[in-house]
C-alpha atoms as a PDB file:
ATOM      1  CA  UNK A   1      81.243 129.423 127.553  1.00  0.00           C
ATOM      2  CA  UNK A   2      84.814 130.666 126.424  1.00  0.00           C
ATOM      3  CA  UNK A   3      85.469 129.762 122.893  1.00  0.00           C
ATOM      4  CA  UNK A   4      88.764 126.762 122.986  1.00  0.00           C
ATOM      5  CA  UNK A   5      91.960 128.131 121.703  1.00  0.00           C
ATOM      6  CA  UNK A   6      94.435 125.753 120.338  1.00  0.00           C
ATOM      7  CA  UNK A   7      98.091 126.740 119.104  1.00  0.00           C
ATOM      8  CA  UNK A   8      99.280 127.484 115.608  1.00  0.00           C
ATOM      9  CA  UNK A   9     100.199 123.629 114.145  1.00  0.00           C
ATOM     10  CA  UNK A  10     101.110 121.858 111.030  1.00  0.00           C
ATOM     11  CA  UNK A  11      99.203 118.512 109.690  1.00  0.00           C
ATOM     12  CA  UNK A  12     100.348 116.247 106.886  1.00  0.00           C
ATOM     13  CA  UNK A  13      98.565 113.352 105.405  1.00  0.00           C
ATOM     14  CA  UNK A  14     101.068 111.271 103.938  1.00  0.00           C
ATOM     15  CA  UNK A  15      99.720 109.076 100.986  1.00  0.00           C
ATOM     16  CA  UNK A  16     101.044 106.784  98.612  1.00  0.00           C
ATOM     17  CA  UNK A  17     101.119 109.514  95.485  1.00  0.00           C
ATOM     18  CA  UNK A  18     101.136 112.670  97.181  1.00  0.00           C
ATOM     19  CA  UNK A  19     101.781 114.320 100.500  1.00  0.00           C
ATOM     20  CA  UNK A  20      99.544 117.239 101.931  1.00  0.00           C
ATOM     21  CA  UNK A  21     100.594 119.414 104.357  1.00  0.00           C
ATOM     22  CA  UNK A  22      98.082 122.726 106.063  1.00  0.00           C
ATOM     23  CA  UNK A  23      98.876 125.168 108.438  1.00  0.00           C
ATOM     24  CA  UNK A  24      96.389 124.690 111.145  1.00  0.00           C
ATOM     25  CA  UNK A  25      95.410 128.227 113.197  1.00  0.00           C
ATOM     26  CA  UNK A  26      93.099 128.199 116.245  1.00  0.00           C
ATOM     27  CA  UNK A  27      92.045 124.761 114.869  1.00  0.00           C
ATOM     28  CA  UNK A  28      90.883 125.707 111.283  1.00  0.00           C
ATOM     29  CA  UNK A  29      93.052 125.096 108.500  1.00  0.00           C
ATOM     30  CA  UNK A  30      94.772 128.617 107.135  1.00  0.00           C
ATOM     31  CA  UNK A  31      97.065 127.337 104.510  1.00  0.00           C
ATOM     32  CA  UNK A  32      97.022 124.357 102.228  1.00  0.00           C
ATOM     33  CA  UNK A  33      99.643 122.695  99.931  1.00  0.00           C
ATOM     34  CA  UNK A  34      99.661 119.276  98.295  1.00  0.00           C
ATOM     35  CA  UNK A  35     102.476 117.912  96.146  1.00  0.00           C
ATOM     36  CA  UNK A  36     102.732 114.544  94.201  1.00  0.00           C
ATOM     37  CA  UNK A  37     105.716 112.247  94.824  1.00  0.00           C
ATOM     38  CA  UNK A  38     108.267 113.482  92.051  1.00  0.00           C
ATOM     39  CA  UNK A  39     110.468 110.402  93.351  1.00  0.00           C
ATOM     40  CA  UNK A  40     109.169 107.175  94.958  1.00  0.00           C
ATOM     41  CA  UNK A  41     112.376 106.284  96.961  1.00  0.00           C
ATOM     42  CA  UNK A  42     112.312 106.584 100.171  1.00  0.00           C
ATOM     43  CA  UNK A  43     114.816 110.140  99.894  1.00  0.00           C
ATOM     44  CA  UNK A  44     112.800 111.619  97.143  1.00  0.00           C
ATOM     45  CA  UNK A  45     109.674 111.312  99.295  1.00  0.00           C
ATOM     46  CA  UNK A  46     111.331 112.658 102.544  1.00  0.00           C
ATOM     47  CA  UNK A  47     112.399 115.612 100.584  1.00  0.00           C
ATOM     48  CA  UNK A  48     108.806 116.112  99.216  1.00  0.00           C
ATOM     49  CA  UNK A  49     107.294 115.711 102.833  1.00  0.00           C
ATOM     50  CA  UNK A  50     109.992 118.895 103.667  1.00  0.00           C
ATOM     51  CA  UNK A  51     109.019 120.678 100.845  1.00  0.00           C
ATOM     52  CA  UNK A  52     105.741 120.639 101.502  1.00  0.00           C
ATOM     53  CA  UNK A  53     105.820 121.614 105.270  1.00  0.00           C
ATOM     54  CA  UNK A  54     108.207 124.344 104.358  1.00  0.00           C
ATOM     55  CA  UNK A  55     105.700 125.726 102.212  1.00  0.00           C
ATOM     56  CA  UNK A  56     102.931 126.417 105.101  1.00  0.00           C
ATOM     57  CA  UNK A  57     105.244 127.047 107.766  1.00  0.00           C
ATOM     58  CA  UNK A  58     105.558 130.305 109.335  1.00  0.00           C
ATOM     59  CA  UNK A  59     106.501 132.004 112.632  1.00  0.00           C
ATOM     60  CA  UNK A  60     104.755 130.669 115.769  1.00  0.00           C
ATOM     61  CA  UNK A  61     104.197 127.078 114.329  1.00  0.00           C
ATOM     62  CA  UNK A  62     104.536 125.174 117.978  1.00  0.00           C
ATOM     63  CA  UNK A  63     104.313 121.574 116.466  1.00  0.00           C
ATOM     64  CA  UNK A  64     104.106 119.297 113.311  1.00  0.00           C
ATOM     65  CA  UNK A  65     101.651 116.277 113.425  1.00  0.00           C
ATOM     66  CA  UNK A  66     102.287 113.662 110.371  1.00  0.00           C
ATOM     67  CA  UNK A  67      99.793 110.901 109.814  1.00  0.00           C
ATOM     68  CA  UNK A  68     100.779 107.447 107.843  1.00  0.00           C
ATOM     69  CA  UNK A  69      98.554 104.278 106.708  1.00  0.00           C
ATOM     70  CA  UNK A  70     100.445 101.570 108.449  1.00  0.00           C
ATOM     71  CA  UNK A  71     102.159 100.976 111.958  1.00  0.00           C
ATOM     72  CA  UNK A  72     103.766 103.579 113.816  1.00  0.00           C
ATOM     73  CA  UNK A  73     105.930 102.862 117.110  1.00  0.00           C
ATOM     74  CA  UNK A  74     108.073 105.922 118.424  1.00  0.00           C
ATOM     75  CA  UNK A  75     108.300 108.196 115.777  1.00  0.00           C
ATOM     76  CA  UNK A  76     109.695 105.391 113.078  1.00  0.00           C
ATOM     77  CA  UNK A  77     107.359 104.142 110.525  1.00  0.00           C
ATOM     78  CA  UNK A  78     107.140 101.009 109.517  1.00  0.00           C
ATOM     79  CA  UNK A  79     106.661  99.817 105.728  1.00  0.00           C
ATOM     80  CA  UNK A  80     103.851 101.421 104.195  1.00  0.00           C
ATOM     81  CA  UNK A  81     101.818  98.897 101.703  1.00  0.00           C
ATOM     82  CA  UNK A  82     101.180 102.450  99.477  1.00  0.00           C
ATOM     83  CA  UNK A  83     105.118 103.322 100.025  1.00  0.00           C
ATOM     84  CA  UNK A  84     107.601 100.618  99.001  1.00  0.00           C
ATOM     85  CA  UNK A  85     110.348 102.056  99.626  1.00  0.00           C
ATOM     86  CA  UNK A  86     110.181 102.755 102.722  1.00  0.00           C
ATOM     87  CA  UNK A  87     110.456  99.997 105.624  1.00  0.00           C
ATOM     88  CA  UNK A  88     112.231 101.418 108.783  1.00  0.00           C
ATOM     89  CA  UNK A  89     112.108 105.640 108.533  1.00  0.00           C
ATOM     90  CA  UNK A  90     112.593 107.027 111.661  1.00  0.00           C
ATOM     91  CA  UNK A  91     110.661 110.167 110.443  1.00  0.00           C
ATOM     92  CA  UNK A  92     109.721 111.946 113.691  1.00  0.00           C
ATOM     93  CA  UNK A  93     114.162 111.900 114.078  1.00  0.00           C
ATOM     94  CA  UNK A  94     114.313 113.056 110.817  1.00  0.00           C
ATOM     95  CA  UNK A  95     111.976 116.226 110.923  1.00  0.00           C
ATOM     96  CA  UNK A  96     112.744 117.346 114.101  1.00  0.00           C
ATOM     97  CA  UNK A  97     116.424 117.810 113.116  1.00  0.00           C
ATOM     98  CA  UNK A  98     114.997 119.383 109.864  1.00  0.00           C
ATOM     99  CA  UNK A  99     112.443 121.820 111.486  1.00  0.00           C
ATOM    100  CA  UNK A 100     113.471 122.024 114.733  1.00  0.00           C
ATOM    101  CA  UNK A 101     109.892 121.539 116.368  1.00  0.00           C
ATOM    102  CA  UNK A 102     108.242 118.833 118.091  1.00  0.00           C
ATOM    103  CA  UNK A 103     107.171 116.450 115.441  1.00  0.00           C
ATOM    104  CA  UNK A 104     104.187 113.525 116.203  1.00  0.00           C
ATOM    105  CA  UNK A 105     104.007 110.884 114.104  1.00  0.00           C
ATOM    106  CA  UNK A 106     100.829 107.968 113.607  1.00  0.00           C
ATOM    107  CA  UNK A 107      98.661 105.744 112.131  1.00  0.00           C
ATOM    108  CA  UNK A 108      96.114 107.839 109.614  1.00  0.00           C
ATOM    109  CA  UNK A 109      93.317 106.175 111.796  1.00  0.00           C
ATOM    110  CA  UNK A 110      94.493 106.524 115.223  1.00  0.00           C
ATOM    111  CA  UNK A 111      94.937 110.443 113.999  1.00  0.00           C
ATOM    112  CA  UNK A 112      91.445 110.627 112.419  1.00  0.00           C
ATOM    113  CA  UNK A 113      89.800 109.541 115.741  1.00  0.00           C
ATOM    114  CA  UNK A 114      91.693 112.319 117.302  1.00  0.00           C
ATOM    115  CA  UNK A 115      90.946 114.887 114.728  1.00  0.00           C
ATOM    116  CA  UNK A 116      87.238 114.168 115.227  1.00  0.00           C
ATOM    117  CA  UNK A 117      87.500 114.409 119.053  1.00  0.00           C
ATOM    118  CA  UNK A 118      89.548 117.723 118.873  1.00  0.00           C
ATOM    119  CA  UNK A 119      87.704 119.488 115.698  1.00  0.00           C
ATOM    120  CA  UNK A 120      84.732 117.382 115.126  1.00  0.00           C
ATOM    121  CA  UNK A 121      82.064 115.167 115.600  1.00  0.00           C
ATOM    122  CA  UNK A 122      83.759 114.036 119.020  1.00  0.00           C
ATOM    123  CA  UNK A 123      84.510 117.068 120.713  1.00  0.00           C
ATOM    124  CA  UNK A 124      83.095 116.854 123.959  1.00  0.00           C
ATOM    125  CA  UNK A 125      83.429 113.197 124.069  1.00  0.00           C
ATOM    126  CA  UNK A 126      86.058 111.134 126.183  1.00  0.00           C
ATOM    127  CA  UNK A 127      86.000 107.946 124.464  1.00  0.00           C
ATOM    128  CA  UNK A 128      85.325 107.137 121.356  1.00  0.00           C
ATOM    129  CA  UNK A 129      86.036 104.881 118.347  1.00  0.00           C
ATOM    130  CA  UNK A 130      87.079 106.487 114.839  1.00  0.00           C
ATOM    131  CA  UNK A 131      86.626 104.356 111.623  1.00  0.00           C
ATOM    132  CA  UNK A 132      88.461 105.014 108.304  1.00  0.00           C
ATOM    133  CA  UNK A 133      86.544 102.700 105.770  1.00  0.00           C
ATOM    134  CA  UNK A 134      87.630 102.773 102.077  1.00  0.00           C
ATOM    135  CA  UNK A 135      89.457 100.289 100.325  1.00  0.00           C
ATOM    136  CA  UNK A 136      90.267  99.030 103.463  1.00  0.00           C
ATOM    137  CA  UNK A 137      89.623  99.803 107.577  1.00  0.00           C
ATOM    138  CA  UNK A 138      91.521 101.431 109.977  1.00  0.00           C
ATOM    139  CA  UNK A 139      90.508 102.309 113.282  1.00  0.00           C
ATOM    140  CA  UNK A 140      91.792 104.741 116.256  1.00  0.00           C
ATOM    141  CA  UNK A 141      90.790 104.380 119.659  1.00  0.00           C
ATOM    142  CA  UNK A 142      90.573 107.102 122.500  1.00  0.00           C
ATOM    143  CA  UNK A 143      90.157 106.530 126.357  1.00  0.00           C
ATOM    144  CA  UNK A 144      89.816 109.228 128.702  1.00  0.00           C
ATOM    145  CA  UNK A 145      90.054 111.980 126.218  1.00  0.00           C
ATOM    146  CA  UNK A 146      93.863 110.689 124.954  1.00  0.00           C
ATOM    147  CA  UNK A 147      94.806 108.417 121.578  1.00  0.00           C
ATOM    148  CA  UNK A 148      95.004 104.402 122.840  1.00  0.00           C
ATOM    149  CA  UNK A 149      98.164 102.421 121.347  1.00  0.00           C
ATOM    150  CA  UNK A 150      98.664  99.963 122.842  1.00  0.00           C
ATOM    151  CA  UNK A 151     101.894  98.794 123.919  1.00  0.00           C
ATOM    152  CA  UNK A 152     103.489  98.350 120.221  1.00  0.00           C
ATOM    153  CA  UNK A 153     100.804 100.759 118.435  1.00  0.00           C
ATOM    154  CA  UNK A 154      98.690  98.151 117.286  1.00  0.00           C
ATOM    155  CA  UNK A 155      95.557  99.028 119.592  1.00  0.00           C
ATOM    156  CA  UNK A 156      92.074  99.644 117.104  1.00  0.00           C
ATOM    157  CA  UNK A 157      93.202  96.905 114.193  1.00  0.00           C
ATOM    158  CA  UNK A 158      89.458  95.491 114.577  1.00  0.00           C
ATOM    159  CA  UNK A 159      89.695  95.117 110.820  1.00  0.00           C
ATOM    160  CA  UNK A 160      92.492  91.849 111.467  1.00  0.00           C
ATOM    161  CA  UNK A 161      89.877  90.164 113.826  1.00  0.00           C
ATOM    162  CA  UNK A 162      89.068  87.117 111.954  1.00  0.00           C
ATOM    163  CA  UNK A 163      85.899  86.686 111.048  1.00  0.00           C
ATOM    164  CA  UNK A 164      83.839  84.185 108.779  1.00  0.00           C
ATOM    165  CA  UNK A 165      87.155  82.906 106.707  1.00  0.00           C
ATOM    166  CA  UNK A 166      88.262  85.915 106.717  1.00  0.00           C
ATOM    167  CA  UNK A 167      89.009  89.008 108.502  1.00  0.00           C
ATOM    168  CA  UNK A 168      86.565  91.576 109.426  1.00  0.00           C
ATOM    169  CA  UNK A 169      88.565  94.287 106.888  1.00  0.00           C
ATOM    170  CA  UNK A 170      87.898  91.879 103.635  1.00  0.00           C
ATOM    171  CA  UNK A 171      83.893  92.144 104.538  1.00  0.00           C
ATOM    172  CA  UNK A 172      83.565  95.923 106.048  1.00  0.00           C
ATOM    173  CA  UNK A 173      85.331  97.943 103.179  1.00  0.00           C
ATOM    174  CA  UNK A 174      84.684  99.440  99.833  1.00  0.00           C
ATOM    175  CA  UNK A 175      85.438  95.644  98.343  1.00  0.00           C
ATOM    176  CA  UNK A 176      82.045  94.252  99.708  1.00  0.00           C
ATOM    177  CA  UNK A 177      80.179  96.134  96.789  1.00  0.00           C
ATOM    178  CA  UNK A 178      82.424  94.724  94.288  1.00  0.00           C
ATOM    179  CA  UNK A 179      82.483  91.062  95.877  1.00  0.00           C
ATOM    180  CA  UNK A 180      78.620  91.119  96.544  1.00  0.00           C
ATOM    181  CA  UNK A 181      77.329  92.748  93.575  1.00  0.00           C
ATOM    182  CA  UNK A 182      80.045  93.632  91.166  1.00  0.00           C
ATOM    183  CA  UNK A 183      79.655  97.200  91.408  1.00  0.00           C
ATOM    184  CA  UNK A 184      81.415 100.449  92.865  1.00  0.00           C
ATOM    185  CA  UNK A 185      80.129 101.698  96.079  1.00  0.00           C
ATOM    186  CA  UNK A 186      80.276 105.202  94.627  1.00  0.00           C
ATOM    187  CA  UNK A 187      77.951 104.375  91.560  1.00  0.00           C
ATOM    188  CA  UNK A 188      75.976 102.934  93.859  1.00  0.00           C
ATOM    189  CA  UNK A 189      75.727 106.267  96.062  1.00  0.00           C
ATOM    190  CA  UNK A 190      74.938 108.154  93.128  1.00  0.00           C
ATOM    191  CA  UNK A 191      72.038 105.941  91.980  1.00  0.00           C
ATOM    192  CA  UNK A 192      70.884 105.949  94.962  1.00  0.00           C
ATOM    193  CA  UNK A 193      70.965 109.246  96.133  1.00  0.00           C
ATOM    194  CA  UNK A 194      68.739 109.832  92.427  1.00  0.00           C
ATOM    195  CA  UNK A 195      66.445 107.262  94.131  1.00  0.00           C
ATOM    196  CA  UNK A 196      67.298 104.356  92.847  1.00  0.00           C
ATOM    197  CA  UNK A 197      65.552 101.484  95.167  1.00  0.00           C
ATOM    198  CA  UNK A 198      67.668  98.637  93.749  1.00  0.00           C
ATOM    199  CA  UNK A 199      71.019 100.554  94.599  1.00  0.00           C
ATOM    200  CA  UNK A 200      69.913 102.011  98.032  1.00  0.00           C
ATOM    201  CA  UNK A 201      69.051  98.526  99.394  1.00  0.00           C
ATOM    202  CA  UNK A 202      72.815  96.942  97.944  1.00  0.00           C
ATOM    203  CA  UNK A 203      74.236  99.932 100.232  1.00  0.00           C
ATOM    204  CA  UNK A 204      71.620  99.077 103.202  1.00  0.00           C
ATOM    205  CA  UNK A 205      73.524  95.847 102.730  1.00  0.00           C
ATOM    206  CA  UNK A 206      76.560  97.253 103.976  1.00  0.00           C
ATOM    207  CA  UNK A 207      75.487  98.089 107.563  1.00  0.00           C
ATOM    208  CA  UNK A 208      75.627  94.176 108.180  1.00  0.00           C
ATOM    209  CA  UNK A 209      79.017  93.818 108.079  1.00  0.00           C
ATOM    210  CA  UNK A 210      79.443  97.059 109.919  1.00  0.00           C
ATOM    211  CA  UNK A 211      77.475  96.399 112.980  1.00  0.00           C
ATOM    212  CA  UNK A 212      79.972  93.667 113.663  1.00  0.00           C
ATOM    213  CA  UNK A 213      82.715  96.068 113.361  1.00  0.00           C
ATOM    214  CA  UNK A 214      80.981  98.259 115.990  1.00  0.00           C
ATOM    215  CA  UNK A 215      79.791  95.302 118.187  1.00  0.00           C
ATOM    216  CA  UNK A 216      83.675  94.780 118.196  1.00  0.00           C
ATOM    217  CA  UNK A 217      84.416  97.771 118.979  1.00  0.00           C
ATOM    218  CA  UNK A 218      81.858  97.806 121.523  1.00  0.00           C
ATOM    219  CA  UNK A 219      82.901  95.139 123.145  1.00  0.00           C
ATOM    220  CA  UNK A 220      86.428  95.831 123.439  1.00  0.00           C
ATOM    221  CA  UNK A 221      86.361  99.619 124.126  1.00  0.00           C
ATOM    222  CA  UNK A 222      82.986 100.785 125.033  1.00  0.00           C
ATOM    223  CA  UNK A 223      82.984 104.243 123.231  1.00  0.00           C
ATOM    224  CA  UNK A 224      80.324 106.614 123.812  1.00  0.00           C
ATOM    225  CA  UNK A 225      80.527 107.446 120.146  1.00  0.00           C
ATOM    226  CA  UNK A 226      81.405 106.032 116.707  1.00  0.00           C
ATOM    227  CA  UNK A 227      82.852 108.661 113.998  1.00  0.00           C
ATOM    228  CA  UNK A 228      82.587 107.432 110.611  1.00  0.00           C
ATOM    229  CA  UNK A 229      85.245 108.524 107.897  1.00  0.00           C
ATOM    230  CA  UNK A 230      86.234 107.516 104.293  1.00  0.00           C
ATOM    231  CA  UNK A 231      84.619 107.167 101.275  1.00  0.00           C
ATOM    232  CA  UNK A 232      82.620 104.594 101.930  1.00  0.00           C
ATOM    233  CA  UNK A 233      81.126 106.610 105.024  1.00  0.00           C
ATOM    234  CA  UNK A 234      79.428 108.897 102.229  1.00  0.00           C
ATOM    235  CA  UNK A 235      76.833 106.357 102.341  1.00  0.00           C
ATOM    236  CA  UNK A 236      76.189 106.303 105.447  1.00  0.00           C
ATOM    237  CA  UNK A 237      72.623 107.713 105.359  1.00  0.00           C
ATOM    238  CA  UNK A 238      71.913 104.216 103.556  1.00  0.00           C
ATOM    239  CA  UNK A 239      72.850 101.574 105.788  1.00  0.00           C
ATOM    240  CA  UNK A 240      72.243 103.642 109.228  1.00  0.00           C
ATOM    241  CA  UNK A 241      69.208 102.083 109.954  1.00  0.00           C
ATOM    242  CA  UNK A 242      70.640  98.863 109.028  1.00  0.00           C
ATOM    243  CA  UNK A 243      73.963  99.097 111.526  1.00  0.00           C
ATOM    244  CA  UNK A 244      70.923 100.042 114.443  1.00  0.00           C
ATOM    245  CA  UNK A 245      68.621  97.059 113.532  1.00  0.00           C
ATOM    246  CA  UNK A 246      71.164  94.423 114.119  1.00  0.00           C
ATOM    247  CA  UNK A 247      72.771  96.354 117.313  1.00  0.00           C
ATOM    248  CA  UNK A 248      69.471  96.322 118.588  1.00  0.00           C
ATOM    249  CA  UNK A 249      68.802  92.421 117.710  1.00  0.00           C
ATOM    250  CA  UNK A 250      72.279  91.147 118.411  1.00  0.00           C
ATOM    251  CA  UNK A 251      74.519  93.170 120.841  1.00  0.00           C
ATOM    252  CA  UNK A 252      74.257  91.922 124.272  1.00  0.00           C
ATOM    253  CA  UNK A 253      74.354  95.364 126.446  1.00  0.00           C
ATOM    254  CA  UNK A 254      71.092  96.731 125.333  1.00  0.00           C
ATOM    255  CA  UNK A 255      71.373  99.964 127.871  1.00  0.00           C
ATOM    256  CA  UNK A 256      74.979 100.901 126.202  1.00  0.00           C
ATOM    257  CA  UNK A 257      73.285 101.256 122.692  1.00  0.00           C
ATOM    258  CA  UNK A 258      71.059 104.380 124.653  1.00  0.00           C
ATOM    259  CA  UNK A 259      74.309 106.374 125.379  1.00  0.00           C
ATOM    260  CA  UNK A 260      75.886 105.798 122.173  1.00  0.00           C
ATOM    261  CA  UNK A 261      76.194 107.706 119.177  1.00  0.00           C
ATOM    262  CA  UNK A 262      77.096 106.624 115.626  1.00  0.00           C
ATOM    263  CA  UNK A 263      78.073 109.397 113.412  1.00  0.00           C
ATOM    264  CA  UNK A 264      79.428 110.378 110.008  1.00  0.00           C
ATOM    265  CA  UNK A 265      82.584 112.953 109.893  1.00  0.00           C
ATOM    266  CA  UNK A 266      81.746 115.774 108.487  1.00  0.00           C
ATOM    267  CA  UNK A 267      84.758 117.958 109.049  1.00  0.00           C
ATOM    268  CA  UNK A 268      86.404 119.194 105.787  1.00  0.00           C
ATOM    269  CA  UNK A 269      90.212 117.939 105.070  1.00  0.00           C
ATOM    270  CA  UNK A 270      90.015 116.238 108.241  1.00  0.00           C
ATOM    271  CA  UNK A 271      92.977 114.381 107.451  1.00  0.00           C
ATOM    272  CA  UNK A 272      95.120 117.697 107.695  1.00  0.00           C
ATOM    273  CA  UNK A 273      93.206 118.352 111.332  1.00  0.00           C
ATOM    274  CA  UNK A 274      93.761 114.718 112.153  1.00  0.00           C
ATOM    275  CA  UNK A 275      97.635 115.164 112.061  1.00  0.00           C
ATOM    276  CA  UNK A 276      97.256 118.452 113.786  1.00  0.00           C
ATOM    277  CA  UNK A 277      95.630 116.768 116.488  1.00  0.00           C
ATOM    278  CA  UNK A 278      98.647 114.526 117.302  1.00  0.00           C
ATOM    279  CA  UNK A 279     100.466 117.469 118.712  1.00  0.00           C
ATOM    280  CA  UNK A 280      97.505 118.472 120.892  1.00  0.00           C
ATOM    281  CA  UNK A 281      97.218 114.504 122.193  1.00  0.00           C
ATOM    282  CA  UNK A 282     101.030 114.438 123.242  1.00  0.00           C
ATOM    283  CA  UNK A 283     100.891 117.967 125.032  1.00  0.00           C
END
């Protein structure tokens, strides 16, 4: 079987103190550069973003894929919690004047998922469910082998769903250790990867609020695969078993839990790829 070629791109992971940007060849990342925010308005960070794709661009670059935390509909971002100063950027407008290429702009989330079906975990796969979970949880949803928006880009918020007297995000991110136990999830990880019984059942906790996130999921996609990204996916080896028990005990469609696969990313800067990817989904 013929090895996939993909074109020479450009991904940037836009964050709320620094903005990374990698050249992207045949689908492995050549070229890396990351600069903090020298200014936080919202000029000072579009010329940073520049800056930093000008620094890995070179001839033959066919596209530039940006990915943002927070709600994307054509091309113009919309106010960033990690970004105050910005609240209407039409960046894709911006950038393509700038650079002159095609430029893709989305939700980090929605990219991730197509990162991990491009370059990953998911390749292969025609629908699946990505989930960022750190200090909070995004999610990015792809049908028939394409990203899923929805009609104003909102499509995979499972983490808004309200759930208990809250939402499912304020029970299924890296706040549950501190809520539940008053501890990190990373000091946790560490203990428990040193065997620490005490700290390995806290994070086999954690798969009971994530099995509702996938049952939702489940239930309003029906992915044949769930990629797990973020920090608190690090743990993953310690609530796995958890997340199966209570699909097994609760989910109603028994025979879709056969078929499906729950996964942890394991693709390095996948962020970078993820962005990439955007260019790939819109060709």
């Amino acid at each position: 079987m013929a090895t996939k070629k993909f074109p020479k791109l450009i991904g940037v992971d836009l964050g709320g103190t620094n903005v990374r940007a990698g050249l992207v060849g045949n689908g492995e990342i050549v070229k890396l550069e990351a600069h903090e925010h020298s200014s936080l308005t919202e000029n000072g960070i579009l010329d940073e973003i520049c800056r930093t794709i000008s620094a890995v661009l070179t001839p033959g670059v066919r596209g530039i894929g940006i990915g943002v935390p927070t709600l994307v509909k054509n091309g113009i971002v919309y106010s960033p919690n990690n970004i105050p100063s910005w609240k209407v950027v039409p960046l894709q407008k911006i950038l393509e004047r700038r650079f002159r290429l095609p430029v893709f702009v989305n939700n980090d989330a929605k990219c991730f998922a197509l990162g991990e079906l491009q370059f990953g975990r998911g390749r292969g796969c025609q629908n699946l469910v990505g989930l960022i979970i750190g200090t909070g949880l995004g999610a990015g949803v792809v049908i028939g082998g394409k990203l899923f928006s929805g009609s104003n880009g909102g499509a995979g918020e499972i983490g808004s769903i309200t759930y208990r007297e809250k939402n499912l995000e304020h029970y299924c991110s890296g706040r549950f250790f501190t809520r539940e136990f008053g501890e990190d999830g990373a000091v946790l990880d560490r203990r428990a990867a040193a065997g620490d019984h005490a700290a390995r059942e806290k994070l086999a906790k954690f798969g009971e609020p994530l099995a509702e996130v996938i049952m939702a999921a489940l239930y309003a996609y029906d992915p044949e695969m769930i990629v797990l990204g973020g920090s608190v996916s690090k743990s993953f080896p310690f609530f796995e078993a958890r997340v199966w028990e209570i699909l097994k005990a609760k989910f109603h469609f028994q025979n879709s839990l056969k078929r499906l696969k729950i996964v942890q990313s394991k693709k390095p800067h996948i962020a970078i790829l993820a962005a990439a990817a955007l260019c790939l989904d819109k060709k």
